[in-house]
Protein backbone atom coordinates (compact mmCIF):
# COMPACT_ATOMS: atom_id res chain seq x y z
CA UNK A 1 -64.92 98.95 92.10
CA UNK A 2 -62.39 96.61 91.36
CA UNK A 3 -59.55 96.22 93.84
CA UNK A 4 -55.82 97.18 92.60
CA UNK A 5 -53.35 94.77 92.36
CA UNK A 6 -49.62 95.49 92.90
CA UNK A 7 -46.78 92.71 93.22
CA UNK A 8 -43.56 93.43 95.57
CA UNK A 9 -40.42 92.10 94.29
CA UNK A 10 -37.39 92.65 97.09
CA UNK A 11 -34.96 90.44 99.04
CA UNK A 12 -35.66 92.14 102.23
CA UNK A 13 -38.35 90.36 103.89
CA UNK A 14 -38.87 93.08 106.42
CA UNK A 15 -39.32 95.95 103.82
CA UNK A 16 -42.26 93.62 101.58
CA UNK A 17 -43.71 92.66 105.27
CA UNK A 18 -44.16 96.65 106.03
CA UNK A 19 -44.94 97.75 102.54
CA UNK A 20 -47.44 94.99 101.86
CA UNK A 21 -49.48 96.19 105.42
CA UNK A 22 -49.30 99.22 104.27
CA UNK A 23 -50.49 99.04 100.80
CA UNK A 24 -52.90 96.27 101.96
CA UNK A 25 -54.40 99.01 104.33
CA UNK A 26 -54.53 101.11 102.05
CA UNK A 27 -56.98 98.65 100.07
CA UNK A 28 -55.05 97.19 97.33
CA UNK A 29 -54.29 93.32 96.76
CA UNK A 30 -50.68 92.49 97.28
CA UNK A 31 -48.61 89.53 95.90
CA UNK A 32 -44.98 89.17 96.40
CA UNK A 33 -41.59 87.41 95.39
CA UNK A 34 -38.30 87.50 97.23
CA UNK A 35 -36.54 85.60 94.34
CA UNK A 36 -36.13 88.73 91.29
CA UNK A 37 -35.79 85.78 89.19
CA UNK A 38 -39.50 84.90 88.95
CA UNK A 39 -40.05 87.86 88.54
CA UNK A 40 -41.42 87.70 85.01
CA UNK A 41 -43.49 84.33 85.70
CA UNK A 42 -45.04 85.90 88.70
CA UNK A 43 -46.04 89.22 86.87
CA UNK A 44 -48.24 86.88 83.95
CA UNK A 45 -51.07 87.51 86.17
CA UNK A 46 -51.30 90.96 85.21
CA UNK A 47 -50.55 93.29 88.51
CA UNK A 48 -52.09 96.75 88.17
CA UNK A 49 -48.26 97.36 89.62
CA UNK A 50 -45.22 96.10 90.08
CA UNK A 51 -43.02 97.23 93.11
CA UNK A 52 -39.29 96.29 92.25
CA UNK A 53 -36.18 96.21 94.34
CA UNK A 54 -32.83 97.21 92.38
CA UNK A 55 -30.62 95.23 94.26
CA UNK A 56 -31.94 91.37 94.92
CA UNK A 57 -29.46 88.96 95.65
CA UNK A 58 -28.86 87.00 92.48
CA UNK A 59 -30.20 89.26 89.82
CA UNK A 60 -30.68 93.08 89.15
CA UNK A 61 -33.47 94.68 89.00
CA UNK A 62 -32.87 96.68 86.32
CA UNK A 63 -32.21 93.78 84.43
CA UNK A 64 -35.72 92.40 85.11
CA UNK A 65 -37.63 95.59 84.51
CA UNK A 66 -35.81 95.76 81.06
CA UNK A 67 -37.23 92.08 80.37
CA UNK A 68 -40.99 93.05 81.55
CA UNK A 69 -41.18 95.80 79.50
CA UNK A 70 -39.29 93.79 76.56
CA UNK A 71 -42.19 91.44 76.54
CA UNK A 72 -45.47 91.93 74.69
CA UNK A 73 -47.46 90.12 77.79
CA UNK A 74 -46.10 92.80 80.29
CA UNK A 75 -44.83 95.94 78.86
CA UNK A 76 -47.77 97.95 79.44
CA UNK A 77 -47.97 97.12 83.70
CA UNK A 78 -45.82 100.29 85.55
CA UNK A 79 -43.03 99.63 87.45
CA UNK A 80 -42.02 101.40 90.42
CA UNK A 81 -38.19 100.79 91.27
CA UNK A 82 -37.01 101.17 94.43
CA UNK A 83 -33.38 100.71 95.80
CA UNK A 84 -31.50 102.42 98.87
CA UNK A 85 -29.26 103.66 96.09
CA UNK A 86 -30.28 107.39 96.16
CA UNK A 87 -27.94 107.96 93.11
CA UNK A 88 -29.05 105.65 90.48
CA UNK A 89 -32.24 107.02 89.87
CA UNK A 90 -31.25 107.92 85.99
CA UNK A 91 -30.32 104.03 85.60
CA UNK A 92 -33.62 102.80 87.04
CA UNK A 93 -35.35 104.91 84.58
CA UNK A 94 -33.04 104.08 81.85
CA UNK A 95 -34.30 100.40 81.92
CA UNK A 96 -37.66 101.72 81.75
CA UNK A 97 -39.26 102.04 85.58
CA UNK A 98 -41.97 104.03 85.52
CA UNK A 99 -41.04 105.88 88.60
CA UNK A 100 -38.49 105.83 91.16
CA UNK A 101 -38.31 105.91 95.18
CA UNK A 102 -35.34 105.93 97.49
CA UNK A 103 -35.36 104.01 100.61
CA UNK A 104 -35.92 104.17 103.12
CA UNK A 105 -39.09 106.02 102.11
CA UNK A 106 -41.91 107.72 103.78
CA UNK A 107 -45.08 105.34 103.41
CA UNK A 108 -47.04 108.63 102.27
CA UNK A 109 -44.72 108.61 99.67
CA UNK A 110 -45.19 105.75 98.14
CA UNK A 111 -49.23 105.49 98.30
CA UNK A 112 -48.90 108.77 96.36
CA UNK A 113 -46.52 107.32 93.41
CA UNK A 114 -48.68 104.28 93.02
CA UNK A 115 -52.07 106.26 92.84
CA UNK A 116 -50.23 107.81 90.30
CA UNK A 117 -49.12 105.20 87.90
CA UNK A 118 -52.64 103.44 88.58
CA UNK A 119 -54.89 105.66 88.21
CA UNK A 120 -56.10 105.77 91.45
């Protein structure tokens, strides 16, 4: 069986440290950026996932799901937003996440949201 791949984009070194251990534990292959602006570069290698922070110093998150599923090389790869922002869920999913998760979330949580937009 082929091991899942997701990529963590957020500015908060301490949340991709504890999600990454927790999603690598959970035996999927984790990449990551703290810079949303490479976002779009860093994503050509075809994640199963994308994990993507709202709020990133220097660019919005929304802004860069919008481009990755604007472009034919990436529109197809789920994005899961995330953002302490408990009220903008609408907006996340307006630029066209996937699915959404408020932080600070429970780790159950999220294993269950990406199973579900993987297919695991």
């Amino acid at each position: 069986m082929e091991v899942k791949k997701i990529f963590i984009a957020d500015d908060d070194e301490a949340i991709v440290d504890a999600t990454a251990m927790m999603l690598e534990m959970a035996g999927y292959e984790v990449r990551h950026t703290l810079n949303g602006a490479t976002v779009q570069n860093d994503v050509l290698n075809r994640p199963d996932l994308v994990l993507l922070d709202i709020w990133m110093s220097g660019i919005d998150g929304r802004d860069v799901c919008r481009m990755l599923k604007a472009d034919p090389a990436t529109l197809d790869i789920p994005v899961l937003m995330i953002s302490a922002g408990r009220d903008i869920k609408e907006s996340a999913l307006a630029s066209g996440a996937n699915d959404f998760l408020a932080k600070p979330f429970d780790m159950d949580d999220l294993l269950e949201k990406v199973a579900k937009l993987i297919g695991n």
